[in-house]
PDB file of N, CA and C in Angstrom:
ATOM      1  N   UNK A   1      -0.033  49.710  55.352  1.00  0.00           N
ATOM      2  CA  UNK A   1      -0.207  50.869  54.498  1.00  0.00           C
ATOM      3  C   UNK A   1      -1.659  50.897  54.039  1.00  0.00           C
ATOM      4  N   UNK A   2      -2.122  51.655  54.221  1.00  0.00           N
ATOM      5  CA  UNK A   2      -3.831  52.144  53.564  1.00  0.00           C
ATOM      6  C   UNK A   2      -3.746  52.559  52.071  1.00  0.00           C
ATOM      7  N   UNK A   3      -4.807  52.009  51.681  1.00  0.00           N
ATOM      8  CA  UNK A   3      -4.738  52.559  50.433  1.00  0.00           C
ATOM      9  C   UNK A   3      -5.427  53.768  50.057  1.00  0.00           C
ATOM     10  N   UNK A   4      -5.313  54.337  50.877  1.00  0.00           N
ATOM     11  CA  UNK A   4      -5.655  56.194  50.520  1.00  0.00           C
ATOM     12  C   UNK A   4      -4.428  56.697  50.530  1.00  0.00           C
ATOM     13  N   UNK A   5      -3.702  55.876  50.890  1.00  0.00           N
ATOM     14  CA  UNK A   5      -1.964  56.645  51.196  1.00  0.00           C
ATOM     15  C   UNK A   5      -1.360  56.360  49.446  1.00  0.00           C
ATOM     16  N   UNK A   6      -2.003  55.105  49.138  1.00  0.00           N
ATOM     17  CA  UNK A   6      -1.258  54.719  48.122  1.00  0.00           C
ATOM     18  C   UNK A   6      -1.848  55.571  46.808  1.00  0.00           C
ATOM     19  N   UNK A   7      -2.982  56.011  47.215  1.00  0.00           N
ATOM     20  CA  UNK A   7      -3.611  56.557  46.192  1.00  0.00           C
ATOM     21  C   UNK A   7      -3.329  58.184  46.071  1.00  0.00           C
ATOM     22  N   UNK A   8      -3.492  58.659  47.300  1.00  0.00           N
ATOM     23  CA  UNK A   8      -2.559  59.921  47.114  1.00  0.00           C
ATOM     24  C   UNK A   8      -1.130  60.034  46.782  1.00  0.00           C
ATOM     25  N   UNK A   9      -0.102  58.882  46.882  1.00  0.00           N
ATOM     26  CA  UNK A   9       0.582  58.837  46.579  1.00  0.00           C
ATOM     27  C   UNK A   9       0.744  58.999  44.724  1.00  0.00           C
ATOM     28  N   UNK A  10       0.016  58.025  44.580  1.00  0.00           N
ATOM     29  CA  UNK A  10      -0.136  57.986  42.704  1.00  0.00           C
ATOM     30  C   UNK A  10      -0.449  58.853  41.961  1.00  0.00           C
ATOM     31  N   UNK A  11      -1.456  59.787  42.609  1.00  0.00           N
ATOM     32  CA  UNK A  11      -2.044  61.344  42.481  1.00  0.00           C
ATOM     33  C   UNK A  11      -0.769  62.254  42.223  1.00  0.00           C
ATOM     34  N   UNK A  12      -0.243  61.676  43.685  1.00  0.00           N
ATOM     35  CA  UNK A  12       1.253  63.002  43.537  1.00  0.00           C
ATOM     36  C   UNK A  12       2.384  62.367  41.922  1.00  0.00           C
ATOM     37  N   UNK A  13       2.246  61.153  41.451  1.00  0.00           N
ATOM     38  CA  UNK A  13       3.071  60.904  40.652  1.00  0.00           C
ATOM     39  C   UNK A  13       2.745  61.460  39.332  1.00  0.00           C
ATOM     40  N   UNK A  14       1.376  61.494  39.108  1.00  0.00           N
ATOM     41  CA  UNK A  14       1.071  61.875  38.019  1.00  0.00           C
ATOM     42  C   UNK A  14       0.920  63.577  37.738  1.00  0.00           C
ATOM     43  N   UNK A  15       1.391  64.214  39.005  1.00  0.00           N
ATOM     44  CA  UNK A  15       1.209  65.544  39.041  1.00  0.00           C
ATOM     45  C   UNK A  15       2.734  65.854  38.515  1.00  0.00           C
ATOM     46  N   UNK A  16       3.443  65.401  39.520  1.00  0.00           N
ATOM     47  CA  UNK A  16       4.926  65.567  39.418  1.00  0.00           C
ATOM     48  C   UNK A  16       5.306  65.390  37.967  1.00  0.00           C
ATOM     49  N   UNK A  17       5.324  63.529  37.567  1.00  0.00           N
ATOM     50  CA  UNK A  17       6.139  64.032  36.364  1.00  0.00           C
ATOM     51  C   UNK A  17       5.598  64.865  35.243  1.00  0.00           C
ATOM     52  N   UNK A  18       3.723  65.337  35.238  1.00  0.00           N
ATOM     53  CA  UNK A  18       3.536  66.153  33.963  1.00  0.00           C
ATOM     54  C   UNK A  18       4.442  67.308  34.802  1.00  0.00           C
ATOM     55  N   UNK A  19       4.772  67.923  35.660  1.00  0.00           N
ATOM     56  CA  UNK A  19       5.742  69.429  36.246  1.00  0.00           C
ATOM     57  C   UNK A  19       7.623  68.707  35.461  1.00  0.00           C
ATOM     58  N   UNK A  20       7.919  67.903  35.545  1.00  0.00           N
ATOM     59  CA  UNK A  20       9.238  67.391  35.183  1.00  0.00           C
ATOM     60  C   UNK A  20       9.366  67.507  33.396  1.00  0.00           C
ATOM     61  N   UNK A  21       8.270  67.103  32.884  1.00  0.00           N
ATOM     62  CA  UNK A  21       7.925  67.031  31.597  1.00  0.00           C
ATOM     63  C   UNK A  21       7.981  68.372  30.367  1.00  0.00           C
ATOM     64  N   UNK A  22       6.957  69.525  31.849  1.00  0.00           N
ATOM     65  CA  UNK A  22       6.971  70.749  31.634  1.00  0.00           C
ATOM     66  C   UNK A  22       8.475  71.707  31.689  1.00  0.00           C
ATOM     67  N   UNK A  23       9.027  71.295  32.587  1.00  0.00           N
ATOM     68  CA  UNK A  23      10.666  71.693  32.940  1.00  0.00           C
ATOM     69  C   UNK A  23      11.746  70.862  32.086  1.00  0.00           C
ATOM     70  N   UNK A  24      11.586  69.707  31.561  1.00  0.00           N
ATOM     71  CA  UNK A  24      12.040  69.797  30.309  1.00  0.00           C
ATOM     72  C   UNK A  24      11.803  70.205  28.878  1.00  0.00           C
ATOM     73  N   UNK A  25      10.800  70.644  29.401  1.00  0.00           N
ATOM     74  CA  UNK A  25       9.916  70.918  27.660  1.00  0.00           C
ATOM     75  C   UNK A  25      10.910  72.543  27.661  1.00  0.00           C
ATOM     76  N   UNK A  26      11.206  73.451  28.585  1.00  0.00           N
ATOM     77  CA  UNK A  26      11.778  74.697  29.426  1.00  0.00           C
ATOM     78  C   UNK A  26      12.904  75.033  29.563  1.00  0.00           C
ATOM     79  N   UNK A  27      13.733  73.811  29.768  1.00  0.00           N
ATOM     80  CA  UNK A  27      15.089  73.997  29.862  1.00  0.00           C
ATOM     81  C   UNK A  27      15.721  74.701  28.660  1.00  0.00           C
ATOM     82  N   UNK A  28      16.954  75.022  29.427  1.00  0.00           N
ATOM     83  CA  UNK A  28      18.487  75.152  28.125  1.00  0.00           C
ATOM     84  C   UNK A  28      18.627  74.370  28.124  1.00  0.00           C
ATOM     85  N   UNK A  29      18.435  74.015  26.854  1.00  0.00           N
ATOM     86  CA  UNK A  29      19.247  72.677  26.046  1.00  0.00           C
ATOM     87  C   UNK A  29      21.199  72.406  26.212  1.00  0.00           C
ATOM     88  N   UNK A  30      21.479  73.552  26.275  1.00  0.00           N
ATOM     89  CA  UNK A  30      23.135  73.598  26.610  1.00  0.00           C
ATOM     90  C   UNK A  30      23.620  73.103  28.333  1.00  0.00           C
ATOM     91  N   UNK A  31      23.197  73.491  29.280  1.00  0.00           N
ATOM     92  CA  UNK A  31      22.566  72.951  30.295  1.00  0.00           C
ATOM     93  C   UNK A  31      22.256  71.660  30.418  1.00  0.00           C
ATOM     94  N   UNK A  32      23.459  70.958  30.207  1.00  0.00           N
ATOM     95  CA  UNK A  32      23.065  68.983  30.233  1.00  0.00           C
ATOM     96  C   UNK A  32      23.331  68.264  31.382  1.00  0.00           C
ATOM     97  N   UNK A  33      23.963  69.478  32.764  1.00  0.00           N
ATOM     98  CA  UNK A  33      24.894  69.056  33.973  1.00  0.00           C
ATOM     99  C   UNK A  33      23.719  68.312  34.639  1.00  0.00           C
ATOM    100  N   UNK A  34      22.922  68.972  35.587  1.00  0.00           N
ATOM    101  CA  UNK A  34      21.680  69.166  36.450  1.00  0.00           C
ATOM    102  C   UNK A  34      20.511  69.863  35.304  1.00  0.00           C
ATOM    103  N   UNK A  35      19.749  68.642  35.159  1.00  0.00           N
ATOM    104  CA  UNK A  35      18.412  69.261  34.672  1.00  0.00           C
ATOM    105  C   UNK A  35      17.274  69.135  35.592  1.00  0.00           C
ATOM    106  N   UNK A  36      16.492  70.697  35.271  1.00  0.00           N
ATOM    107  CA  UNK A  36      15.568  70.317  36.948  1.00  0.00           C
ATOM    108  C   UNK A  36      15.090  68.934  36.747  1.00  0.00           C
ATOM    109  N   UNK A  37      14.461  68.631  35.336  1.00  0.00           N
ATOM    110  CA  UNK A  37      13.410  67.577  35.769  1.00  0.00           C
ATOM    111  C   UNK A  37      13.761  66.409  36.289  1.00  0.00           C
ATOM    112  N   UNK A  38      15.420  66.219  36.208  1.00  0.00           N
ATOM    113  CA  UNK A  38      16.040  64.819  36.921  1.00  0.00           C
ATOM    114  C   UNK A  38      16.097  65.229  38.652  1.00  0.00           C
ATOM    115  N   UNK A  39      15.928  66.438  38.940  1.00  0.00           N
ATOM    116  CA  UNK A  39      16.300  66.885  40.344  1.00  0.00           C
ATOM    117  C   UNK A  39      14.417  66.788  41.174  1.00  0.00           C
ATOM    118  N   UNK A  40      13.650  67.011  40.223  1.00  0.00           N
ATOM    119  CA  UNK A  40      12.714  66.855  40.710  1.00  0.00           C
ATOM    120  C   UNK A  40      12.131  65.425  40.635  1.00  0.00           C
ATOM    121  N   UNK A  41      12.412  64.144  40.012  1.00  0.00           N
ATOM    122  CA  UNK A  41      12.237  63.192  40.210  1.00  0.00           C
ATOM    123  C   UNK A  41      12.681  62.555  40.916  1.00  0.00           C
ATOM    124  N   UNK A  42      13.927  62.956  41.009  1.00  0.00           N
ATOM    125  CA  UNK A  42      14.679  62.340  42.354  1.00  0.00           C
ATOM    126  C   UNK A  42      14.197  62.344  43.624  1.00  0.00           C
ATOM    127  N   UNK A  43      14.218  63.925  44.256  1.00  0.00           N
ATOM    128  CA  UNK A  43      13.442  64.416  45.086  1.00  0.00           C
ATOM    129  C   UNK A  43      12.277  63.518  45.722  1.00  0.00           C
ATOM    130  N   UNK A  44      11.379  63.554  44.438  1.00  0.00           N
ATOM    131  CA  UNK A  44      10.035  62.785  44.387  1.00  0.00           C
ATOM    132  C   UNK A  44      10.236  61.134  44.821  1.00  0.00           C
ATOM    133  N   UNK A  45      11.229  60.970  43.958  1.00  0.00           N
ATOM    134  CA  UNK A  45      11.650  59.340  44.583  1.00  0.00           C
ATOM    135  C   UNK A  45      11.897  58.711  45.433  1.00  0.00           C
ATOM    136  N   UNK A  46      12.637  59.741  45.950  1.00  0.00           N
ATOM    137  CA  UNK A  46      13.541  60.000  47.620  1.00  0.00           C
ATOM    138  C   UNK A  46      11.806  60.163  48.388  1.00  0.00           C
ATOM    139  N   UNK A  47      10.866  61.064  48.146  1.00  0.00           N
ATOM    140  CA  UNK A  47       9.958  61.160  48.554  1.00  0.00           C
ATOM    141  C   UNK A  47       9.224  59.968  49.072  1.00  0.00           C
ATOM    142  N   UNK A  48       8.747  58.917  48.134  1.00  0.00           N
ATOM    143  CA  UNK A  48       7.765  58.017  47.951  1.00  0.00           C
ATOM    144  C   UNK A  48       8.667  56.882  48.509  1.00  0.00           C
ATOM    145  N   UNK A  49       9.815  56.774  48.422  1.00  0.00           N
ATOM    146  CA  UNK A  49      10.597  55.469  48.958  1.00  0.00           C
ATOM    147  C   UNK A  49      10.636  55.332  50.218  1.00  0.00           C
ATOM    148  N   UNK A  50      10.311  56.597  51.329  1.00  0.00           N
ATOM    149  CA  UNK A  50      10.120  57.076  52.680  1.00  0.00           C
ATOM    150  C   UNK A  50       9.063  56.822  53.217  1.00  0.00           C
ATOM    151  N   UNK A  51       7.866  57.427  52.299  1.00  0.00           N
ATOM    152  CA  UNK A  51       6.634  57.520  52.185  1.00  0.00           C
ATOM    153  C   UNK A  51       6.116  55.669  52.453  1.00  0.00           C
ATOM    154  N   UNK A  52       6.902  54.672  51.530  1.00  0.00           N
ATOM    155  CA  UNK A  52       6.359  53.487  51.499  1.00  0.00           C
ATOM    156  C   UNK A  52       7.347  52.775  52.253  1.00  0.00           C
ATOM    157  N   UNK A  53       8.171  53.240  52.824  1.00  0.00           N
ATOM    158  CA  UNK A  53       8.817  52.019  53.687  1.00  0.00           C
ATOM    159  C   UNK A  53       9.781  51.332  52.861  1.00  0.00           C
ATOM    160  N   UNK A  54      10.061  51.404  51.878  1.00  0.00           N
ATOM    161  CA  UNK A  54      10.935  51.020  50.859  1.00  0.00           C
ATOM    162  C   UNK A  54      12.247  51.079  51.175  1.00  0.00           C
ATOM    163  N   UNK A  55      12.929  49.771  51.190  1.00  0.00           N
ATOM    164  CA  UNK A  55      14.321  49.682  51.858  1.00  0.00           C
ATOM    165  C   UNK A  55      15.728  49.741  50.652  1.00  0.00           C
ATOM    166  N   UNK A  56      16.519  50.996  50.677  1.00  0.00           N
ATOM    167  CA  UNK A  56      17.467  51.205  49.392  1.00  0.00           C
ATOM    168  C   UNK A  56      17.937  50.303  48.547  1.00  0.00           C
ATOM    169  N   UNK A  57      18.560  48.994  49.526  1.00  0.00           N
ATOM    170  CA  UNK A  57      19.334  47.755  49.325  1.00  0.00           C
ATOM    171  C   UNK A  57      18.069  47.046  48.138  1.00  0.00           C
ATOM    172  N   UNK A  58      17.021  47.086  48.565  1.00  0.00           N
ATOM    173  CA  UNK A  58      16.043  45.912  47.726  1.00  0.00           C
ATOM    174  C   UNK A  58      15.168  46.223  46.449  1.00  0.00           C
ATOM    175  N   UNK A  59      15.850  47.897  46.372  1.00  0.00           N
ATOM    176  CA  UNK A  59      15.634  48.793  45.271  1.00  0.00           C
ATOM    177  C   UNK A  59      16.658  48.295  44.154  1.00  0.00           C
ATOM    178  N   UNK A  60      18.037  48.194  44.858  1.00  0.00           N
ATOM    179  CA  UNK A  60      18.384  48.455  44.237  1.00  0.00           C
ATOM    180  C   UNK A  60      19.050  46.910  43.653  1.00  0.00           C
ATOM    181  N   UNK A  61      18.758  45.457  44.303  1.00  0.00           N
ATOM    182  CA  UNK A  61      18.196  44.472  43.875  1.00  0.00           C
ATOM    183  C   UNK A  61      17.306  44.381  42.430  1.00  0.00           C
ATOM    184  N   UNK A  62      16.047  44.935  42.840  1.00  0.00           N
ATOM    185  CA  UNK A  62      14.834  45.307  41.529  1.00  0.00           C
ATOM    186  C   UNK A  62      15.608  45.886  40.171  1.00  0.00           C
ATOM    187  N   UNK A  63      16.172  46.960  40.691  1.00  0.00           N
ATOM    188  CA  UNK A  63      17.094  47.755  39.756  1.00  0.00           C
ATOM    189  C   UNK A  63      18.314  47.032  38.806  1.00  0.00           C
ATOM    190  N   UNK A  64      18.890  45.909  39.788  1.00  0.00           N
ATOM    191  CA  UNK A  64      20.036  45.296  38.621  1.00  0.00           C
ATOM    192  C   UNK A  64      18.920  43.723  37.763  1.00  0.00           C
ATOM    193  N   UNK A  65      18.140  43.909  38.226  1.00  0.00           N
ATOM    194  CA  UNK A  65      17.494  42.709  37.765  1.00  0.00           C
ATOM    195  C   UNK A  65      16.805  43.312  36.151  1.00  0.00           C
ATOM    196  N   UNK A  66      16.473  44.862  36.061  1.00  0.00           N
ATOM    197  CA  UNK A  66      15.624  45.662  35.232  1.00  0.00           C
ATOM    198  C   UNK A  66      16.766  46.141  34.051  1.00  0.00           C
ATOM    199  N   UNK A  67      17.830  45.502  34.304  1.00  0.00           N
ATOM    200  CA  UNK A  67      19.124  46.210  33.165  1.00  0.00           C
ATOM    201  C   UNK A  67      19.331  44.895  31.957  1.00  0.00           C
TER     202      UNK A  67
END
């Protein structure tokens, strides 16, 4: 992996969640099912986990270790 990849990558993170931030700042509050900004992080996540080669299983390793 190059690190121009990683760096555009980080670029795109800091773009995204101020747009997620903005779409919750936006929402209906009554509206608690699907909020965009969880649909657009996801998205984004799903994005970058592709993007880096990132294998689900060892995510989600990291993930029970972070609770």
């Amino acid at each position: 992996m190059t690190q121009k990849k990683l760096d555009v990558l980080q670029c795109r993170i800091s773009i995204v969640s101020k747009a997620a931030v903005v779409a919750a700042a936006y929402r209906n509050r009554e509206d608690r099912i699907y909020p965009i900004e969880v649909e657009i992080m996801f998205k984004q996540a799903t994005f970058y986990r592709k993007q880096l080669g990132l294998d689900l299983e060892a995510l989600g390793v990291v993930a029970s270790k972070l609770k």
